[in-house]
PDB file of N, CA and C in Angstrom:
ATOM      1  N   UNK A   1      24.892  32.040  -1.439  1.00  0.00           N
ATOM      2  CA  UNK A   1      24.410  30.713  -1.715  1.00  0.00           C
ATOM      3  C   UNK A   1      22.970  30.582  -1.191  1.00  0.00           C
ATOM      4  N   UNK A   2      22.170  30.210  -2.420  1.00  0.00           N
ATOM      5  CA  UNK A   2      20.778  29.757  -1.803  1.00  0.00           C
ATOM      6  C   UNK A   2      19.914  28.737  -0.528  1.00  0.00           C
ATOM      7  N   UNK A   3      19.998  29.095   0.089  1.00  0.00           N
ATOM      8  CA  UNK A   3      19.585  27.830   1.324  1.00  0.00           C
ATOM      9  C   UNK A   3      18.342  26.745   0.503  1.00  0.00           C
ATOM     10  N   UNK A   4      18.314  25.646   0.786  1.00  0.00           N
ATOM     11  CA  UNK A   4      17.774  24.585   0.235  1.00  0.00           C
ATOM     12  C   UNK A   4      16.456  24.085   0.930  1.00  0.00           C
ATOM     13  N   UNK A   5      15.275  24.552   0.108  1.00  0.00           N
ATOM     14  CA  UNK A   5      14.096  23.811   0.992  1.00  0.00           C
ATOM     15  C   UNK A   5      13.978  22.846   1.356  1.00  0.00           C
ATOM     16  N   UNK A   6      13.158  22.461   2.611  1.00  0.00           N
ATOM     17  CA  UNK A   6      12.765  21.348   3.643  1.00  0.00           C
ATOM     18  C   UNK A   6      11.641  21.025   3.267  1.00  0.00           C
ATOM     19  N   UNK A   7      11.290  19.721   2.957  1.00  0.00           N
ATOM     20  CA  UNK A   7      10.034  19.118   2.168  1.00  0.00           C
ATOM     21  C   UNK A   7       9.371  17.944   3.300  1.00  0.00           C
ATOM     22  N   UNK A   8       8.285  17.815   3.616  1.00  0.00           N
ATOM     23  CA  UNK A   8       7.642  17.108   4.400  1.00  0.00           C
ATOM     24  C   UNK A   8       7.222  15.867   3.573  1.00  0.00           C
ATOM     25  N   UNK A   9       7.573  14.481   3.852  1.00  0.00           N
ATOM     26  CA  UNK A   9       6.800  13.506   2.275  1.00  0.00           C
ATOM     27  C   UNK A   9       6.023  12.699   3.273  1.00  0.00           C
ATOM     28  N   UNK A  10       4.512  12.140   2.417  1.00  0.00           N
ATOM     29  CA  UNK A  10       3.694  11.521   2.869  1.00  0.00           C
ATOM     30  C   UNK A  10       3.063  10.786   1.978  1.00  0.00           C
ATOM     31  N   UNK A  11       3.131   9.602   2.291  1.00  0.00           N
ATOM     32  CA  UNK A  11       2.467   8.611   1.508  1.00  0.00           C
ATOM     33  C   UNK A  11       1.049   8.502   1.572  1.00  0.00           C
ATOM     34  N   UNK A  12       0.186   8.429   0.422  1.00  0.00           N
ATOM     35  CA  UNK A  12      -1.330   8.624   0.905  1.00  0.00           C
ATOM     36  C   UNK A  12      -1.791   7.033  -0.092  1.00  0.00           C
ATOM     37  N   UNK A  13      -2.568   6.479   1.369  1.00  0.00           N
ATOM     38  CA  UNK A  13      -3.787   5.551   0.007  1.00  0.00           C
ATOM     39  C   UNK A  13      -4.894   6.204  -0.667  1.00  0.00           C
ATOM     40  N   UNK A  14      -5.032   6.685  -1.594  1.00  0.00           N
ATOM     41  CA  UNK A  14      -5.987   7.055  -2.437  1.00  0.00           C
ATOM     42  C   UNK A  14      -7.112   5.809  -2.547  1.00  0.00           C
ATOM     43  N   UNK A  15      -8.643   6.145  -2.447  1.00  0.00           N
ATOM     44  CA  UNK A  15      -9.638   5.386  -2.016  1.00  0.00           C
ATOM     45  C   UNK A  15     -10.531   5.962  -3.391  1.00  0.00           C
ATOM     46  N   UNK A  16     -10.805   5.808  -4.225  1.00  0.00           N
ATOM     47  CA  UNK A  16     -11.529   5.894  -5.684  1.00  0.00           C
ATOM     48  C   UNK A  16     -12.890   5.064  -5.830  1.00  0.00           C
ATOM     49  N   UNK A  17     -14.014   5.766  -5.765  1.00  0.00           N
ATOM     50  CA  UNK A  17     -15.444   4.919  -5.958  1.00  0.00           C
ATOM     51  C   UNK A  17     -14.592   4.515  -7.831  1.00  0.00           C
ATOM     52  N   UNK A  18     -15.170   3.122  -7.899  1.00  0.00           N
ATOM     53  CA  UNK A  18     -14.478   2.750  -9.232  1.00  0.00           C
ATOM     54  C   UNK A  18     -15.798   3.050  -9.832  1.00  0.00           C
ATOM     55  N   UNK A  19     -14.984   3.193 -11.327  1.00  0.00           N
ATOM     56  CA  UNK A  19     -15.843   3.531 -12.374  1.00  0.00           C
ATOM     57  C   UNK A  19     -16.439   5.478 -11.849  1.00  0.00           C
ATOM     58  N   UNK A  20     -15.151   6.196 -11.428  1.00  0.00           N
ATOM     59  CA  UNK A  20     -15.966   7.610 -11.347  1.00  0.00           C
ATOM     60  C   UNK A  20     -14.405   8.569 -10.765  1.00  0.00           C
ATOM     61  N   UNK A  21     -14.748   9.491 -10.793  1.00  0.00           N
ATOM     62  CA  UNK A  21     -13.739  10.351 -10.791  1.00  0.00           C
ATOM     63  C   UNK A  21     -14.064  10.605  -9.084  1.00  0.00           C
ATOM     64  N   UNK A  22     -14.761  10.159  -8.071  1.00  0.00           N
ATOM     65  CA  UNK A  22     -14.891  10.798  -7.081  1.00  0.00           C
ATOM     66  C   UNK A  22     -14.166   9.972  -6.129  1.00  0.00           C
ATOM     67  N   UNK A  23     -13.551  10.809  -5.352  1.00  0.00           N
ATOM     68  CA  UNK A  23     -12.206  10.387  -4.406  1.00  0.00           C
ATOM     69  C   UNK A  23     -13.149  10.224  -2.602  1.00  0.00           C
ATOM     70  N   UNK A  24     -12.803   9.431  -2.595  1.00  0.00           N
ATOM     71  CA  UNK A  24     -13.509   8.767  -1.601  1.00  0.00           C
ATOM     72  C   UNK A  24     -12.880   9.134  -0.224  1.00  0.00           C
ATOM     73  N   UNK A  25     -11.289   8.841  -0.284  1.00  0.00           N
ATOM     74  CA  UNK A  25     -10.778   9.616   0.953  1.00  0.00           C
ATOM     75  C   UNK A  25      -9.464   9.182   0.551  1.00  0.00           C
ATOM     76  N   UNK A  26      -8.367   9.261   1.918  1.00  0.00           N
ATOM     77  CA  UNK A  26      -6.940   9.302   1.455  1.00  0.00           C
ATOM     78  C   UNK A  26      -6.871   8.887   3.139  1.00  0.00           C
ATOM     79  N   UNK A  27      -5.728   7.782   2.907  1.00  0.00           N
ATOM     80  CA  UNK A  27      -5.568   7.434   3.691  1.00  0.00           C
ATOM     81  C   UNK A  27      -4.026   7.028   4.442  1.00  0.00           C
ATOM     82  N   UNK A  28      -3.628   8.110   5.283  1.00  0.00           N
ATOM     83  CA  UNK A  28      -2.267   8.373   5.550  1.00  0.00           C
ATOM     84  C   UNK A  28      -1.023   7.060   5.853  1.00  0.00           C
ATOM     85  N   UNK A  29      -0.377   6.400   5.108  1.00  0.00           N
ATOM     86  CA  UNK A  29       0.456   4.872   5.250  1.00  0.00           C
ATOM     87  C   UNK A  29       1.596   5.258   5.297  1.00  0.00           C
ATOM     88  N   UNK A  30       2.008   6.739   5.660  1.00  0.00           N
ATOM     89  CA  UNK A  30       3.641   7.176   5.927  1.00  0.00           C
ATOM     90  C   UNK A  30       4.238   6.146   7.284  1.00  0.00           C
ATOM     91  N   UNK A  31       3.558   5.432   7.963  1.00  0.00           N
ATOM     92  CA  UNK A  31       4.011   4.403   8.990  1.00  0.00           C
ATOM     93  C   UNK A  31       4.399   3.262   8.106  1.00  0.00           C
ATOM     94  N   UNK A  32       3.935   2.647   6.914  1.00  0.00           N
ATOM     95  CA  UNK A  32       4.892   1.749   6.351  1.00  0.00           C
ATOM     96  C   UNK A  32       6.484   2.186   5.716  1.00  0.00           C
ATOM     97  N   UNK A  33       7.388   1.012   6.127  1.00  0.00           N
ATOM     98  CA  UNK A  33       8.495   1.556   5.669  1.00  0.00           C
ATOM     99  C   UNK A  33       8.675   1.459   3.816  1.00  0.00           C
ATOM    100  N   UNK A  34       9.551   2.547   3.317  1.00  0.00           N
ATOM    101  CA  UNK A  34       9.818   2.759   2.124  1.00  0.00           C
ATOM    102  C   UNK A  34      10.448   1.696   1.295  1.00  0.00           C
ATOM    103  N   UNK A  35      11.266   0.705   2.303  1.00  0.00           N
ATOM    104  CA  UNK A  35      12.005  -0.506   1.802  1.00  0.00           C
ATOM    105  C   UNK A  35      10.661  -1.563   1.517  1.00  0.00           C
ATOM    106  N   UNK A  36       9.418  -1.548   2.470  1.00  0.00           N
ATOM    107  CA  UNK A  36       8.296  -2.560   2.004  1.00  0.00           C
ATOM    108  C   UNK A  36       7.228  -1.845   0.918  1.00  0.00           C
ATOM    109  N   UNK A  37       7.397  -0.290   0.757  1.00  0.00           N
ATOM    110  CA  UNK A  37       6.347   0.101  -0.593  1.00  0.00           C
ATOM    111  C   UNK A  37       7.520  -0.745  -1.385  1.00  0.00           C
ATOM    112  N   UNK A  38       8.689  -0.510  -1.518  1.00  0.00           N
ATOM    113  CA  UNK A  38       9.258  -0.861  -2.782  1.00  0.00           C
ATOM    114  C   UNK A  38       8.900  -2.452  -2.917  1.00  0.00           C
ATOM    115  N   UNK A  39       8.730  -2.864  -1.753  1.00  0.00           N
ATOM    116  CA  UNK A  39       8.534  -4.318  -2.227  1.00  0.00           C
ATOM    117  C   UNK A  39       7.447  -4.450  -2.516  1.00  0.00           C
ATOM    118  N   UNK A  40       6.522  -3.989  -2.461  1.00  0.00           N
ATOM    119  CA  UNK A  40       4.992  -3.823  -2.912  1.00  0.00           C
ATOM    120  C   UNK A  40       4.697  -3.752  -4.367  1.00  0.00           C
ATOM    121  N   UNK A  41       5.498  -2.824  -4.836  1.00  0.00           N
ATOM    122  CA  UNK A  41       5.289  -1.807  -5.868  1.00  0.00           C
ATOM    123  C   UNK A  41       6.310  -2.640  -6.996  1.00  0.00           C
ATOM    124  N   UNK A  42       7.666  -3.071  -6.786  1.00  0.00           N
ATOM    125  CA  UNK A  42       8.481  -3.341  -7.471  1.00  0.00           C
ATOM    126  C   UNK A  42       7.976  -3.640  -8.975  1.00  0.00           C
ATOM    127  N   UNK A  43       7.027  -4.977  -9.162  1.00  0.00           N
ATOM    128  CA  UNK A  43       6.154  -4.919 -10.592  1.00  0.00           C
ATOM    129  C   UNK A  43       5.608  -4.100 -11.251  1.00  0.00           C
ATOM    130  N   UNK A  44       5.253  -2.930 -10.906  1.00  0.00           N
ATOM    131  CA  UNK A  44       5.025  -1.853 -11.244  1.00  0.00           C
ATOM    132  C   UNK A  44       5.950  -0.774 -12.030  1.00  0.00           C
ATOM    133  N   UNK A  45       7.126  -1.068 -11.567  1.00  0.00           N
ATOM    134  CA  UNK A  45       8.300   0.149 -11.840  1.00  0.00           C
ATOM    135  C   UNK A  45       8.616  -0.089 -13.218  1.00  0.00           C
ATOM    136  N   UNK A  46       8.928   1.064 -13.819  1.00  0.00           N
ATOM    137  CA  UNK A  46       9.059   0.929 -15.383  1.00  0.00           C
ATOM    138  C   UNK A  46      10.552   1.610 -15.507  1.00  0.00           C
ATOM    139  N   UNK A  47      10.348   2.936 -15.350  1.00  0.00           N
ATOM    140  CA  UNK A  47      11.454   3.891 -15.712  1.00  0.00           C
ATOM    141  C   UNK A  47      11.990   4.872 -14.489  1.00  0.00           C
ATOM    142  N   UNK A  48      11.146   4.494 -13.485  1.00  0.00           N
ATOM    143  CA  UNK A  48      11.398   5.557 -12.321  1.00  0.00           C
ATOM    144  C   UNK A  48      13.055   5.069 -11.837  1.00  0.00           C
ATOM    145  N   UNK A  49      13.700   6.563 -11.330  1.00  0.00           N
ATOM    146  CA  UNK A  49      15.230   6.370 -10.523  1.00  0.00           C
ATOM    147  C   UNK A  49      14.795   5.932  -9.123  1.00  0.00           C
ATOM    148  N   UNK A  50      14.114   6.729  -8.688  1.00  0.00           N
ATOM    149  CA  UNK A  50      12.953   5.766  -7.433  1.00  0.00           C
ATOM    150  C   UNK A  50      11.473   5.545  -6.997  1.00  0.00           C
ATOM    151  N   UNK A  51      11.332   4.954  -6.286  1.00  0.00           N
ATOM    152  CA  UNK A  51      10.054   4.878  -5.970  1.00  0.00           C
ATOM    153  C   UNK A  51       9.108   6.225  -6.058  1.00  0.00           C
ATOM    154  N   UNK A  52       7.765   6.604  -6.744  1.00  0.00           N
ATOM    155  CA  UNK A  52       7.259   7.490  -6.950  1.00  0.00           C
ATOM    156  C   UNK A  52       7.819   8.689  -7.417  1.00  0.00           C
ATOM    157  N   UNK A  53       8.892   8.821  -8.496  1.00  0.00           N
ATOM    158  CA  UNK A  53       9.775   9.421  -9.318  1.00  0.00           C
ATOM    159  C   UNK A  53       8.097  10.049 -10.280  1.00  0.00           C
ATOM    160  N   UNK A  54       8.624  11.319 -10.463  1.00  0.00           N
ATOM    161  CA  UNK A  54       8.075  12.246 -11.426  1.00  0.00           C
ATOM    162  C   UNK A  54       6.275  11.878 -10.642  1.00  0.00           C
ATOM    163  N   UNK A  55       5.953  12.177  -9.491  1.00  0.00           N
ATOM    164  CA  UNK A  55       4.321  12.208  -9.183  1.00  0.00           C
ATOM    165  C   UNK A  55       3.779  10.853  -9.369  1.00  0.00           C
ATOM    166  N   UNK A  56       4.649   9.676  -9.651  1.00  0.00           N
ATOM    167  CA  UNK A  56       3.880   8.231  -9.846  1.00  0.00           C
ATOM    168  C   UNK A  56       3.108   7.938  -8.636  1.00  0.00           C
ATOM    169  N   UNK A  57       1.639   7.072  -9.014  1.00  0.00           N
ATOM    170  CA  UNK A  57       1.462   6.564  -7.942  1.00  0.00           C
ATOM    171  C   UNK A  57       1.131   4.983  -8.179  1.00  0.00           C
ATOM    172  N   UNK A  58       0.793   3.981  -7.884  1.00  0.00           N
ATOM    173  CA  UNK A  58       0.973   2.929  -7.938  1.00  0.00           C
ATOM    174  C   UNK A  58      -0.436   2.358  -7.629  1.00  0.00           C
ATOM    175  N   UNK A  59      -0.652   0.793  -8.000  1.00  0.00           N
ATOM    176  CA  UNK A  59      -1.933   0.807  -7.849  1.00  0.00           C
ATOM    177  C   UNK A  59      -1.997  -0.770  -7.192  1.00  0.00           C
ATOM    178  N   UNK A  60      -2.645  -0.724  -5.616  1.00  0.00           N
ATOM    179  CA  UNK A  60      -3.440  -1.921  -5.480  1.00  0.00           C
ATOM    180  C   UNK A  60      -4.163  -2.916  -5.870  1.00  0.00           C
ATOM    181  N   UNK A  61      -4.548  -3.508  -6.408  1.00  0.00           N
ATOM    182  CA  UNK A  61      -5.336  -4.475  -7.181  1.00  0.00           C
ATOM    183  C   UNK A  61      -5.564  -5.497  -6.231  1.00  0.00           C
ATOM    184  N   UNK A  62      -6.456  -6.355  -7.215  1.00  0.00           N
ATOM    185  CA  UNK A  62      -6.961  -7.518  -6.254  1.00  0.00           C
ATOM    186  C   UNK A  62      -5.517  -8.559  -5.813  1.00  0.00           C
ATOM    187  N   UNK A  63      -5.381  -8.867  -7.236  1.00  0.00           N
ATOM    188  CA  UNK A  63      -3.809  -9.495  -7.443  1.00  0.00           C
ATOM    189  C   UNK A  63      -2.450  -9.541  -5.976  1.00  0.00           C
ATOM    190  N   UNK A  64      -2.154  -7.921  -6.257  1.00  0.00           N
ATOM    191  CA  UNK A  64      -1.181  -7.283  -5.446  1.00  0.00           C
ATOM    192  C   UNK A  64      -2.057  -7.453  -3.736  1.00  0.00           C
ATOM    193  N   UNK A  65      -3.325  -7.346  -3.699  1.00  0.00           N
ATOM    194  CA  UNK A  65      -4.136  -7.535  -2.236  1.00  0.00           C
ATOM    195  C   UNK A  65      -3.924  -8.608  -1.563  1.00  0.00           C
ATOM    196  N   UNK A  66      -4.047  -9.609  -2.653  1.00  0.00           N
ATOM    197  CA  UNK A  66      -4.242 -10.820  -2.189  1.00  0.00           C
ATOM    198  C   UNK A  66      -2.717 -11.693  -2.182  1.00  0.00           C
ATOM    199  N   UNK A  67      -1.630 -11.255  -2.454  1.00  0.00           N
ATOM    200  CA  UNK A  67      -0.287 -11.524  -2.366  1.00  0.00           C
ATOM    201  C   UNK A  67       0.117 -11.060  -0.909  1.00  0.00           C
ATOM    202  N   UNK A  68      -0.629 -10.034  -0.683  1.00  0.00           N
ATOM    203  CA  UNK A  68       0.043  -9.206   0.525  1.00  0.00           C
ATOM    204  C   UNK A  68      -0.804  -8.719   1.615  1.00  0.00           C
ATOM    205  N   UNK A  69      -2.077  -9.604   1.771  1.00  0.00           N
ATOM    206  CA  UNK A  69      -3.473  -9.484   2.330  1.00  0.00           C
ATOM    207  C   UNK A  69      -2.627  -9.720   4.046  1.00  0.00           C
ATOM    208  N   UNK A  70      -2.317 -10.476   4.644  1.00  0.00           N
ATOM    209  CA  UNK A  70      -1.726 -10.464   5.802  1.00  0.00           C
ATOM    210  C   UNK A  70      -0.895  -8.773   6.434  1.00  0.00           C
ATOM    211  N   UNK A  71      -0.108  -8.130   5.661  1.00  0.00           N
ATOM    212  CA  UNK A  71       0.746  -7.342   5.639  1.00  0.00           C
ATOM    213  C   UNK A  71      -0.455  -6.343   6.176  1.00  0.00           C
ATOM    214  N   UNK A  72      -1.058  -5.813   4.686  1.00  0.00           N
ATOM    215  CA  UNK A  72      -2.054  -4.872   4.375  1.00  0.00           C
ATOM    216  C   UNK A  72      -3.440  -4.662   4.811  1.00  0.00           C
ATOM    217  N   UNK A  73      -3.610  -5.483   5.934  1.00  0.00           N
ATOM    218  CA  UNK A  73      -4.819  -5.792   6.520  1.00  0.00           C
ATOM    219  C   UNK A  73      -4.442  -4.806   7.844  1.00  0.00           C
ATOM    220  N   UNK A  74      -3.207  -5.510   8.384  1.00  0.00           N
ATOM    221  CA  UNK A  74      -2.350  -5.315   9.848  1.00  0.00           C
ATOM    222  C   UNK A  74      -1.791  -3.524   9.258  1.00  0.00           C
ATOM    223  N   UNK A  75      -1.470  -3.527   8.565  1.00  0.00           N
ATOM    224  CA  UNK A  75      -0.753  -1.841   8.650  1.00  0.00           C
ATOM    225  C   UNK A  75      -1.750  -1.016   8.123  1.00  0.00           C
ATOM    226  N   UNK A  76      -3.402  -1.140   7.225  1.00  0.00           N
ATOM    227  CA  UNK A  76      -4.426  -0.120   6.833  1.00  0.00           C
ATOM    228  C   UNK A  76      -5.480   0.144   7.550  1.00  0.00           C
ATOM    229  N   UNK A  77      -5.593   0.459   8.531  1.00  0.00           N
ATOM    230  CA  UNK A  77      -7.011   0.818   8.975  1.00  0.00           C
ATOM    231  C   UNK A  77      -8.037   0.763   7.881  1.00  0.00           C
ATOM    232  N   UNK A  78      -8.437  -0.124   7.233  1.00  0.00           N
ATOM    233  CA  UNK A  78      -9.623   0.361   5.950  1.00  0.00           C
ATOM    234  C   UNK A  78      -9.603  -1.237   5.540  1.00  0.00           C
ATOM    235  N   UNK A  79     -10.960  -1.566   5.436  1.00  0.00           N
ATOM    236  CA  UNK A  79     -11.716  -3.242   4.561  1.00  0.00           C
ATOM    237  C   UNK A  79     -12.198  -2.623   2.874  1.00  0.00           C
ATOM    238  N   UNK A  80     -10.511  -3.279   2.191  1.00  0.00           N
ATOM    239  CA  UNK A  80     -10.685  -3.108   1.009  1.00  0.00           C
ATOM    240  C   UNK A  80     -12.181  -4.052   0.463  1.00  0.00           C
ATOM    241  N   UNK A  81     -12.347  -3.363  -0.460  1.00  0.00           N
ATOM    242  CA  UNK A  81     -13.768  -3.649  -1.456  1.00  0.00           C
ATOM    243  C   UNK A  81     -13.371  -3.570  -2.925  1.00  0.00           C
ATOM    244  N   UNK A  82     -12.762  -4.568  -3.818  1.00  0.00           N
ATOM    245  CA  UNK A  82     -12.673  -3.869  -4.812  1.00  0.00           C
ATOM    246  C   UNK A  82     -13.534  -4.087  -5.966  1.00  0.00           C
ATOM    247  N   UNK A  83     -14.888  -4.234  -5.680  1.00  0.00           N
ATOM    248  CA  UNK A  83     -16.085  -4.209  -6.250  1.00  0.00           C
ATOM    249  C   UNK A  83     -16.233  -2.828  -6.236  1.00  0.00           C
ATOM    250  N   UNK A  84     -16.356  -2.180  -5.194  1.00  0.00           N
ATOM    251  CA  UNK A  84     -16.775  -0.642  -4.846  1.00  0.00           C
ATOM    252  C   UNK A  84     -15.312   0.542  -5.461  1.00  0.00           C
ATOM    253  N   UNK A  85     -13.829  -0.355  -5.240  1.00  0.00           N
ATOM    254  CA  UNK A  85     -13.325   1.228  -5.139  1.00  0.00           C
ATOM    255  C   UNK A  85     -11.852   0.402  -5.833  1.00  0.00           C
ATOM    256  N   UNK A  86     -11.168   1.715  -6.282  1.00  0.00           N
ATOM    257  CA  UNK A  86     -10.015   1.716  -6.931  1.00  0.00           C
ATOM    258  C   UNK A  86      -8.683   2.198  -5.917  1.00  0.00           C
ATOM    259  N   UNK A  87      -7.821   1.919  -5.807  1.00  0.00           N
ATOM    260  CA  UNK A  87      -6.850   2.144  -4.842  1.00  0.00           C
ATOM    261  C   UNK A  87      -5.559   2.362  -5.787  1.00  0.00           C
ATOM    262  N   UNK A  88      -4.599   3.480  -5.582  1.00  0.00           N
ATOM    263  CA  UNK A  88      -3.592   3.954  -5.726  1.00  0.00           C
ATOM    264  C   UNK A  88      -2.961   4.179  -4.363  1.00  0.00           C
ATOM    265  N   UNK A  89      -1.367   4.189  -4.419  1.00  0.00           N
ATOM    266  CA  UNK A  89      -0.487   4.898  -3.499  1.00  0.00           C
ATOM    267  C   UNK A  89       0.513   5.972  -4.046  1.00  0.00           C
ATOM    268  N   UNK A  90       0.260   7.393  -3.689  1.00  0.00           N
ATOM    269  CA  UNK A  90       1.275   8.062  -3.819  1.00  0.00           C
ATOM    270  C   UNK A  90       2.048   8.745  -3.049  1.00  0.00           C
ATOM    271  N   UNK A  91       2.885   9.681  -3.419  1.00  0.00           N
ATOM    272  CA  UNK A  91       3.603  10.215  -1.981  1.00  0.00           C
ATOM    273  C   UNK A  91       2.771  11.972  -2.612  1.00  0.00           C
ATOM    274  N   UNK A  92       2.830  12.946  -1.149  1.00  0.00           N
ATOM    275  CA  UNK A  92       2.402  14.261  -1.552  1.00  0.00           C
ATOM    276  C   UNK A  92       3.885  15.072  -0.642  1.00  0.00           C
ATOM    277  N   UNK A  93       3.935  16.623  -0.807  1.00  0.00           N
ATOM    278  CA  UNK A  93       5.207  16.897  -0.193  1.00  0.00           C
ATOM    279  C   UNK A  93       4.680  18.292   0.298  1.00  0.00           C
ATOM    280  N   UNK A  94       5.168  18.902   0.953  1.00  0.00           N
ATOM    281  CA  UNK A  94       4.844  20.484   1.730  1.00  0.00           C
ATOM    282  C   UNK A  94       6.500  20.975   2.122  1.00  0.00           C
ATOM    283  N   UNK A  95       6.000  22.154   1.553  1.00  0.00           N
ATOM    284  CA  UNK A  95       7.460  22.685   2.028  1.00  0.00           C
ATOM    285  C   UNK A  95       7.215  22.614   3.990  1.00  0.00           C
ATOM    286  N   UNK A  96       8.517  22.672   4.447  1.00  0.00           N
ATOM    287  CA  UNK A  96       8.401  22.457   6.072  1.00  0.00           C
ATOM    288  C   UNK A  96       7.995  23.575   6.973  1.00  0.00           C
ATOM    289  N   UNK A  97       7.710  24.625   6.191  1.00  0.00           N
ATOM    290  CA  UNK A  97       7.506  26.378   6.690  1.00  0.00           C
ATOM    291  C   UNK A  97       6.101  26.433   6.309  1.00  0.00           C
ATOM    292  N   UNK A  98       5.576  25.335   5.782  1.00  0.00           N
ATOM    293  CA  UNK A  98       3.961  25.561   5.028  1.00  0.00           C
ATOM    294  C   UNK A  98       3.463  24.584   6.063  1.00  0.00           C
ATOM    295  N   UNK A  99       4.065  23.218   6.692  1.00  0.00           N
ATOM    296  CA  UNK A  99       3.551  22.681   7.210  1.00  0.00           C
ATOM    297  C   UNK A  99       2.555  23.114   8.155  1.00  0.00           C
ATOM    298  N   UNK A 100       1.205  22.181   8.390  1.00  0.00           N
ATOM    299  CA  UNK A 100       0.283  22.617   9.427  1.00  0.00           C
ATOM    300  C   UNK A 100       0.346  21.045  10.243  1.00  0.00           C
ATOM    301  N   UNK A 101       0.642  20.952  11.103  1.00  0.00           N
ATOM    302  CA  UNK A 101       0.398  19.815  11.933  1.00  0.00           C
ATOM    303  C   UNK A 101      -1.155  19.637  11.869  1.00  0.00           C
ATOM    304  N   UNK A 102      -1.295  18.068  11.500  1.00  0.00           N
ATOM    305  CA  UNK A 102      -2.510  17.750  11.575  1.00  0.00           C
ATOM    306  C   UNK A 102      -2.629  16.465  12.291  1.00  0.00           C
ATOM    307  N   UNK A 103      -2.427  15.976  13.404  1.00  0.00           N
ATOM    308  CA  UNK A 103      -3.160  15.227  14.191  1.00  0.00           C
ATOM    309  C   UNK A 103      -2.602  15.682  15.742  1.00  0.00           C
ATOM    310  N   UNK A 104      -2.688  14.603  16.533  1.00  0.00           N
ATOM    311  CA  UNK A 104      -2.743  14.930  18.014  1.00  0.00           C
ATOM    312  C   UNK A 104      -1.359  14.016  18.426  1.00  0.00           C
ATOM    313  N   UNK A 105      -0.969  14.595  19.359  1.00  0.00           N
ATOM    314  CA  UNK A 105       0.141  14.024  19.665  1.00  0.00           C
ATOM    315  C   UNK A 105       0.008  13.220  21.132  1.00  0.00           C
ATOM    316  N   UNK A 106      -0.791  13.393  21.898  1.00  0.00           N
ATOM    317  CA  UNK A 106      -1.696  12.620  22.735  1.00  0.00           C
ATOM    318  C   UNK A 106      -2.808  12.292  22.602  1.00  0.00           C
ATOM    319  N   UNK A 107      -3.528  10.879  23.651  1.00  0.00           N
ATOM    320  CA  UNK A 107      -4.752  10.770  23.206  1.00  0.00           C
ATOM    321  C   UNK A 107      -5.358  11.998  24.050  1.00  0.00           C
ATOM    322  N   UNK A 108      -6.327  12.503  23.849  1.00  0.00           N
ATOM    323  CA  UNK A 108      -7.477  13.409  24.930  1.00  0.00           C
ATOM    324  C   UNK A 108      -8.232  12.864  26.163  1.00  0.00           C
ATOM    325  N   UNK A 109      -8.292  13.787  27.182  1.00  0.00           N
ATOM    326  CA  UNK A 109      -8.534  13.213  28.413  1.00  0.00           C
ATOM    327  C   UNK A 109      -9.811  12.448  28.233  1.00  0.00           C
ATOM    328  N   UNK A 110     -10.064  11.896  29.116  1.00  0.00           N
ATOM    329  CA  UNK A 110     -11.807  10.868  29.121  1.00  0.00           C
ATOM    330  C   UNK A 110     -12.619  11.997  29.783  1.00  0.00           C
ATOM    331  N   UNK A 111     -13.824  11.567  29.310  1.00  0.00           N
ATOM    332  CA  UNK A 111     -14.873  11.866  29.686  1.00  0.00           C
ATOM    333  C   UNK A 111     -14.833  12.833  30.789  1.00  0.00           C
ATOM    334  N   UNK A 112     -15.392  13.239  32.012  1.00  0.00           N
ATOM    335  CA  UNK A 112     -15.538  13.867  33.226  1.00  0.00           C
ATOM    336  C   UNK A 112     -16.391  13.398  33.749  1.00  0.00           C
TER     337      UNK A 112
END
């Protein structure tokens, strides 16, 4: 019997200069829970079995900002602009044997 891969999932805000294909940055929101993307996102859902089914990602707008501007202010590190930029959320996945830890698990000592 085949043993079953271990998948790492991470939700990313995608940050889009609008009007251009250039990706501005990505911005890690795996700290919001999956029960509040769905409530986020719910208007959005068409045909998916769940949330971000088949690579979907979902899209911020002014609309959806300004419904949920309290929430999304408090859980994004980032002052949406949406004059300047286009915003999606998707999830990305790594097998768990590929994983590379990427941040710090303490802060670093001060100064000397």
């Amino acid at each position: 019997m085949r043993e079953q891969k271990k998948y790492y999932y991470q939700a990313d805000l995608e940050v889009v200069l609008k009007g251009k294909d250039f990706i501005f940055g990505y911005i890690n929101i795996s700290h919001i829970p999956y029960a509040k993307l769905e409530e986020l996102f719910r208007e959005q859902v068409q045909h998916e079995r769940f949330l971000f089914d088949d690579a979907m990602s979902y899209v911020i707008d002014k609309e959806l900002y300004t419904k949920h501007q309290a929430f999304l202010e408090d859980q994004i590190p980032f002052t949406f602009d949406f004059d300047l930029f286009d915003y999606t959320v998707g999830y990305t996945s790594i097998e768990a044997d590929k994983y590379v830890k990427n941040y710090y698990e303490e802060l670093p000592p001060a100064f000397s």
